[in-house]
PDB file of N, CA and C in Angstrom:
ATOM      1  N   UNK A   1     -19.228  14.582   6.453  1.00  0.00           N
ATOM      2  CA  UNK A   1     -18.332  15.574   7.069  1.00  0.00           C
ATOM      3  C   UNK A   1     -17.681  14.999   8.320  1.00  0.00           C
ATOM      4  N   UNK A   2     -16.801  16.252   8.973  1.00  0.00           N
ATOM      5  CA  UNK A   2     -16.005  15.564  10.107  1.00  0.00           C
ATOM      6  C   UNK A   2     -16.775  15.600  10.854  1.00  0.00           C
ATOM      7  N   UNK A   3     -16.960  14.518  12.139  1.00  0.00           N
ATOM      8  CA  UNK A   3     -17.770  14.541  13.067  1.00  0.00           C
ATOM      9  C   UNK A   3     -17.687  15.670  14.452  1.00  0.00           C
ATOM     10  N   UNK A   4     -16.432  16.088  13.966  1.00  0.00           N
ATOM     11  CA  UNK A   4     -16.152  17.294  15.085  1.00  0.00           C
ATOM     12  C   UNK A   4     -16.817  18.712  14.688  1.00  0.00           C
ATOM     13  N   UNK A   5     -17.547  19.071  15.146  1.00  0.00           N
ATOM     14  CA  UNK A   5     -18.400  20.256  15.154  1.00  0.00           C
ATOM     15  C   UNK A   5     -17.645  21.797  14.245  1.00  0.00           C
ATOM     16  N   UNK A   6     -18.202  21.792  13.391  1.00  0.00           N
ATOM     17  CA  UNK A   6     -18.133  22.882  12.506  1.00  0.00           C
ATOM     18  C   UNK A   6     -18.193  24.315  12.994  1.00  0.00           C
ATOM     19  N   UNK A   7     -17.209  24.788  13.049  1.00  0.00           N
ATOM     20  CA  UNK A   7     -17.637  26.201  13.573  1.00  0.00           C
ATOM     21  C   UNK A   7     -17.237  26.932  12.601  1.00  0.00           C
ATOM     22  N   UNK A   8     -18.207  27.966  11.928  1.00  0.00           N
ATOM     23  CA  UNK A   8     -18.615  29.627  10.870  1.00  0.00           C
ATOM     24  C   UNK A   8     -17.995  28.676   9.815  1.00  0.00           C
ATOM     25  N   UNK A   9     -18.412  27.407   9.227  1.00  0.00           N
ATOM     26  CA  UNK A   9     -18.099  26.647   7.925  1.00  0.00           C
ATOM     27  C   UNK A   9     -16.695  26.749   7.607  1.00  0.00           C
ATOM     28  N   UNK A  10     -15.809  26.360   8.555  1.00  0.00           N
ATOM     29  CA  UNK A  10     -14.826  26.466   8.672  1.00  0.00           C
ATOM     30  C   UNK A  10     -13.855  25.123   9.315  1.00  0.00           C
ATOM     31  N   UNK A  11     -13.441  24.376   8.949  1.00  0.00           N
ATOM     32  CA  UNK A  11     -12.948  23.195  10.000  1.00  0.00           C
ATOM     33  C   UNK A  11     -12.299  23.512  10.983  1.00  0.00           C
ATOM     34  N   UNK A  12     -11.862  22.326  11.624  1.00  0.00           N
ATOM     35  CA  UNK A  12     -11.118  23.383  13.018  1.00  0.00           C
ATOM     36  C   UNK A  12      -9.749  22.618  12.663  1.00  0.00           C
ATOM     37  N   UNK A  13      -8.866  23.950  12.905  1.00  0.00           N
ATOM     38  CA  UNK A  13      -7.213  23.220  12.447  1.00  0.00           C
ATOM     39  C   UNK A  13      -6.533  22.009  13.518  1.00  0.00           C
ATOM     40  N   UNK A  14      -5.926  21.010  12.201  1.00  0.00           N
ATOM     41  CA  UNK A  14      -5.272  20.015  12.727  1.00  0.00           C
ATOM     42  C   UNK A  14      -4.293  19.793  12.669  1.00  0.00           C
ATOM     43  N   UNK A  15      -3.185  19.545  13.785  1.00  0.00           N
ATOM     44  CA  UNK A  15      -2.369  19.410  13.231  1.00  0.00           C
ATOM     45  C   UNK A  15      -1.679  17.802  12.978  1.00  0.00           C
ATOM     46  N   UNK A  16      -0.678  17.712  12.006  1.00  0.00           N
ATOM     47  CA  UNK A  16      -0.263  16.204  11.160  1.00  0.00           C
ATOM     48  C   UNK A  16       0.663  15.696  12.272  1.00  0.00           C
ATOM     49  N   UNK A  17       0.354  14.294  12.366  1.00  0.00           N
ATOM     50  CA  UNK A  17       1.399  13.621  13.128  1.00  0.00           C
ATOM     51  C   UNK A  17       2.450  13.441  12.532  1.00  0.00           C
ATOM     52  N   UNK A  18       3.557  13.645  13.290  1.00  0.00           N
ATOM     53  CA  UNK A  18       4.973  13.136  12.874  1.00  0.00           C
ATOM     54  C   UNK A  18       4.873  11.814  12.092  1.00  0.00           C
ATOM     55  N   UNK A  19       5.316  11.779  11.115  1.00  0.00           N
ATOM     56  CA  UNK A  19       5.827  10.206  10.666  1.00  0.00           C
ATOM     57  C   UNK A  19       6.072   9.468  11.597  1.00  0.00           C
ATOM     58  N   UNK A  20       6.370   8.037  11.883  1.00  0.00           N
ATOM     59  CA  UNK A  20       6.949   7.487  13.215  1.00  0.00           C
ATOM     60  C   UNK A  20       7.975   6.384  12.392  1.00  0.00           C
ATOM     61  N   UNK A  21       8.329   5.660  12.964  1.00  0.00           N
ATOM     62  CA  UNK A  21       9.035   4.683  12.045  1.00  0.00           C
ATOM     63  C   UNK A  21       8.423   3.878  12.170  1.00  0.00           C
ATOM     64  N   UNK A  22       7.392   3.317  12.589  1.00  0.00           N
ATOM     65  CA  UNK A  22       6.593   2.238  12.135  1.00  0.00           C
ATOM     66  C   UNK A  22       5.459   2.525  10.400  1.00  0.00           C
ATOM     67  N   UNK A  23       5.292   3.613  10.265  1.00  0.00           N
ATOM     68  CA  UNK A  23       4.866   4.423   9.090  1.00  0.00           C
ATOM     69  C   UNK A  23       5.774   3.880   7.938  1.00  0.00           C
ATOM     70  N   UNK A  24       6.705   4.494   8.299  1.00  0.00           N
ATOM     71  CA  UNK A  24       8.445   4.118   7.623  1.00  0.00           C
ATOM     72  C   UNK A  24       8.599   2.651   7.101  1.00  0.00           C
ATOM     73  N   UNK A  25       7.902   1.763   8.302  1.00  0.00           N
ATOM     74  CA  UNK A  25       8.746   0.372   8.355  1.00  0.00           C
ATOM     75  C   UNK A  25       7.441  -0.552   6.698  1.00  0.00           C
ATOM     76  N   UNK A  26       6.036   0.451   7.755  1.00  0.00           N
ATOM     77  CA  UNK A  26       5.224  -0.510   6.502  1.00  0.00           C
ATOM     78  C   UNK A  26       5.181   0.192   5.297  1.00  0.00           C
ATOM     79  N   UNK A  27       5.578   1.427   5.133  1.00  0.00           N
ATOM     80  CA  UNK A  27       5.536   1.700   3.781  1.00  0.00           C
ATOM     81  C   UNK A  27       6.870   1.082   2.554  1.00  0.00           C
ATOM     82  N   UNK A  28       7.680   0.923   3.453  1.00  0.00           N
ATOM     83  CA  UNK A  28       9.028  -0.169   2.637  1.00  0.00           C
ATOM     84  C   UNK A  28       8.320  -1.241   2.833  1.00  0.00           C
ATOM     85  N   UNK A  29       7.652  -2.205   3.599  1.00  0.00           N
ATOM     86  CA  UNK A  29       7.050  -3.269   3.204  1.00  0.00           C
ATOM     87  C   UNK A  29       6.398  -3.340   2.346  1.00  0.00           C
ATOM     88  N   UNK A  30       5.534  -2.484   1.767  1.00  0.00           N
ATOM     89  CA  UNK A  30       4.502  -2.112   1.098  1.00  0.00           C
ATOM     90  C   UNK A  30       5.071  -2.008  -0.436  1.00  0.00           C
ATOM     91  N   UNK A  31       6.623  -1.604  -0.336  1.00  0.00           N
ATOM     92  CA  UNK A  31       7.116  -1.004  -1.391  1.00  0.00           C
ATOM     93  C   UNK A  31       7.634  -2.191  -1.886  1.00  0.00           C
ATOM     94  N   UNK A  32       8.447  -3.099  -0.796  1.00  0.00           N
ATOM     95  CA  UNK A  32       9.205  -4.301  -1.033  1.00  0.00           C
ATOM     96  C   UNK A  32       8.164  -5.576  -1.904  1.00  0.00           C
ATOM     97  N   UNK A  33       7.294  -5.486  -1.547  1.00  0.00           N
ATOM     98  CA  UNK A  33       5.935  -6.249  -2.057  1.00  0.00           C
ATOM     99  C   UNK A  33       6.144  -6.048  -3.150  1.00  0.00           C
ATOM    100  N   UNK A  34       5.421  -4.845  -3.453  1.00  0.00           N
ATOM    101  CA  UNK A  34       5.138  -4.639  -4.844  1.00  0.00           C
ATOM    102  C   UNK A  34       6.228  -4.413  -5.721  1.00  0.00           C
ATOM    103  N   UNK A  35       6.910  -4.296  -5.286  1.00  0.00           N
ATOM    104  CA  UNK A  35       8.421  -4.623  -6.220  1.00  0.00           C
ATOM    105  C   UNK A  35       8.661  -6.031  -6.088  1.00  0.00           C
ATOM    106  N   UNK A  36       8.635  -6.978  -5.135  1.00  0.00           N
ATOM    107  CA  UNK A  36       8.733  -8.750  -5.685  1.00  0.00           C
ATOM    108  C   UNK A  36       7.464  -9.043  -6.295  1.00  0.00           C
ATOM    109  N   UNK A  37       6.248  -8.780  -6.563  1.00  0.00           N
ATOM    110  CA  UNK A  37       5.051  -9.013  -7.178  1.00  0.00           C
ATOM    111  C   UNK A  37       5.373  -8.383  -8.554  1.00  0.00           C
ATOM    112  N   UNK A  38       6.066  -7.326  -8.928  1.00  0.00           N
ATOM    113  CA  UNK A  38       6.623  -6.925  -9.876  1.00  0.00           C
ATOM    114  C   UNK A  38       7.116  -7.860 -10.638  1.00  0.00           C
ATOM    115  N   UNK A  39       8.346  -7.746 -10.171  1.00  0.00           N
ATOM    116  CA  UNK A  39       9.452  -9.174 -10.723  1.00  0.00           C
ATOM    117  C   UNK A  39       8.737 -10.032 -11.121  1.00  0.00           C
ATOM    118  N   UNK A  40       8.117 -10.843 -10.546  1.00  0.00           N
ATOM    119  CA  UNK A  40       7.251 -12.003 -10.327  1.00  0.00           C
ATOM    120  C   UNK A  40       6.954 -11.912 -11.660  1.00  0.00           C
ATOM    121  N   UNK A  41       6.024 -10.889 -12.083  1.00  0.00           N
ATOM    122  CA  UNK A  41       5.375 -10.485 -13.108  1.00  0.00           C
ATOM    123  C   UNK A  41       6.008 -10.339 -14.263  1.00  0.00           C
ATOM    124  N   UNK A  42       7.218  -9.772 -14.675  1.00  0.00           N
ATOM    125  CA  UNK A  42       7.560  -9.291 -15.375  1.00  0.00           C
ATOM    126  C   UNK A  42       9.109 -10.934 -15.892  1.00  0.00           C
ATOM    127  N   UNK A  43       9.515 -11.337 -14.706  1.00  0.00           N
ATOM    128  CA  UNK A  43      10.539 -12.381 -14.986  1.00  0.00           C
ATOM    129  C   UNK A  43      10.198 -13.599 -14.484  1.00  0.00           C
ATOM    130  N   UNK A  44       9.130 -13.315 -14.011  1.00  0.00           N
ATOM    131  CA  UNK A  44       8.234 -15.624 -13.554  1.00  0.00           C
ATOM    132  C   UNK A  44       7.941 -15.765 -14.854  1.00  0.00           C
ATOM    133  N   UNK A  45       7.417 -16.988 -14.359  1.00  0.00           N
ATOM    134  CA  UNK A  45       7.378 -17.993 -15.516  1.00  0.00           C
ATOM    135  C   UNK A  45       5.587 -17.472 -15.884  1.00  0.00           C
ATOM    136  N   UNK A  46       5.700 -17.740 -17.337  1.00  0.00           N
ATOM    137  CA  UNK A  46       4.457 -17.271 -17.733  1.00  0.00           C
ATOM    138  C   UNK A  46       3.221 -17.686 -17.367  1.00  0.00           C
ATOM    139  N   UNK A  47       2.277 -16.247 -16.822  1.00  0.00           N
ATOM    140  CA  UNK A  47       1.019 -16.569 -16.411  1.00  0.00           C
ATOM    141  C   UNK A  47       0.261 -17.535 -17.105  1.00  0.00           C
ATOM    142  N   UNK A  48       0.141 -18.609 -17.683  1.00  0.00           N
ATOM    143  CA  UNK A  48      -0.694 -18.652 -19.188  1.00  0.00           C
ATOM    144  C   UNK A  48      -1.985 -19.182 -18.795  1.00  0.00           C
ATOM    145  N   UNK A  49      -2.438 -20.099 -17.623  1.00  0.00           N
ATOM    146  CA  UNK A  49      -3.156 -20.427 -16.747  1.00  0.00           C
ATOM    147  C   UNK A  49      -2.882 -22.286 -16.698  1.00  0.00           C
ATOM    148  N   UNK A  50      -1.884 -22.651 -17.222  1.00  0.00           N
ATOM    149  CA  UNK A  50      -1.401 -23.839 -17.547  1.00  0.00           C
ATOM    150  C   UNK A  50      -0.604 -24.588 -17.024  1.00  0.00           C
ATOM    151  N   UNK A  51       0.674 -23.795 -16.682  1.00  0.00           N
ATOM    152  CA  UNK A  51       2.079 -23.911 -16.056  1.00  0.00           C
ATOM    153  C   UNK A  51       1.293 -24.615 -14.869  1.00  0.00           C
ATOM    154  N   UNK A  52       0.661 -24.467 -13.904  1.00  0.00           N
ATOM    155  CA  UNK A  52       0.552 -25.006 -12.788  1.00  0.00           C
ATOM    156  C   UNK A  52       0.649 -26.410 -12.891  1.00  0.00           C
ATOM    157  N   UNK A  53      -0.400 -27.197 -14.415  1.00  0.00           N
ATOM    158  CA  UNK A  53      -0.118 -28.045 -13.971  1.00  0.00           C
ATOM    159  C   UNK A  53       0.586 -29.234 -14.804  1.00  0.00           C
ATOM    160  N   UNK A  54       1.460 -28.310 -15.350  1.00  0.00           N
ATOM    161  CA  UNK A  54       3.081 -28.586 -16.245  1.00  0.00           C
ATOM    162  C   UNK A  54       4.113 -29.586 -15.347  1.00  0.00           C
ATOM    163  N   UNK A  55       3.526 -28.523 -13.641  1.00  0.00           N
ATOM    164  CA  UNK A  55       4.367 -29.350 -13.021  1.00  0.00           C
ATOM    165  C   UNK A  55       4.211 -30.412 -11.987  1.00  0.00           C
ATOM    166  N   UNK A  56       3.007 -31.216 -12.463  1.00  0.00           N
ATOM    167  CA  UNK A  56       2.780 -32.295 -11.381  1.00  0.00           C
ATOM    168  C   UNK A  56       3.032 -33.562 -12.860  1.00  0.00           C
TER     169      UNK A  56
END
């Protein structure tokens, strides 16, 4: 449970922080990632476990 003291089994109201734009900034990072890890995935060159060393 929350460590802040329970009063009549009831939590005590909180209220939500504003978004900030740093929230903003890493959740498009977050998004930008996984959309080039995407790609990666879907149009790199095939995982096959081989390719690596195709190219030495």
């Amino acid at each position: 449970m929350n460590p802040v003291r329970v009063k009549d089994g009831n939590l005590p109201p909180f209220d939500v922080p504003e978004p900030r734009f740093g929230t903003w900034l890493w959740t498009l990072l977050a998004f930008l990632m996984f959309l080039a890890i995407l790609l990666v995935l879907l149009f790199g060159p095939p995982l096959s476990g081989g390719f690596i060393y195709e190219q030495f």
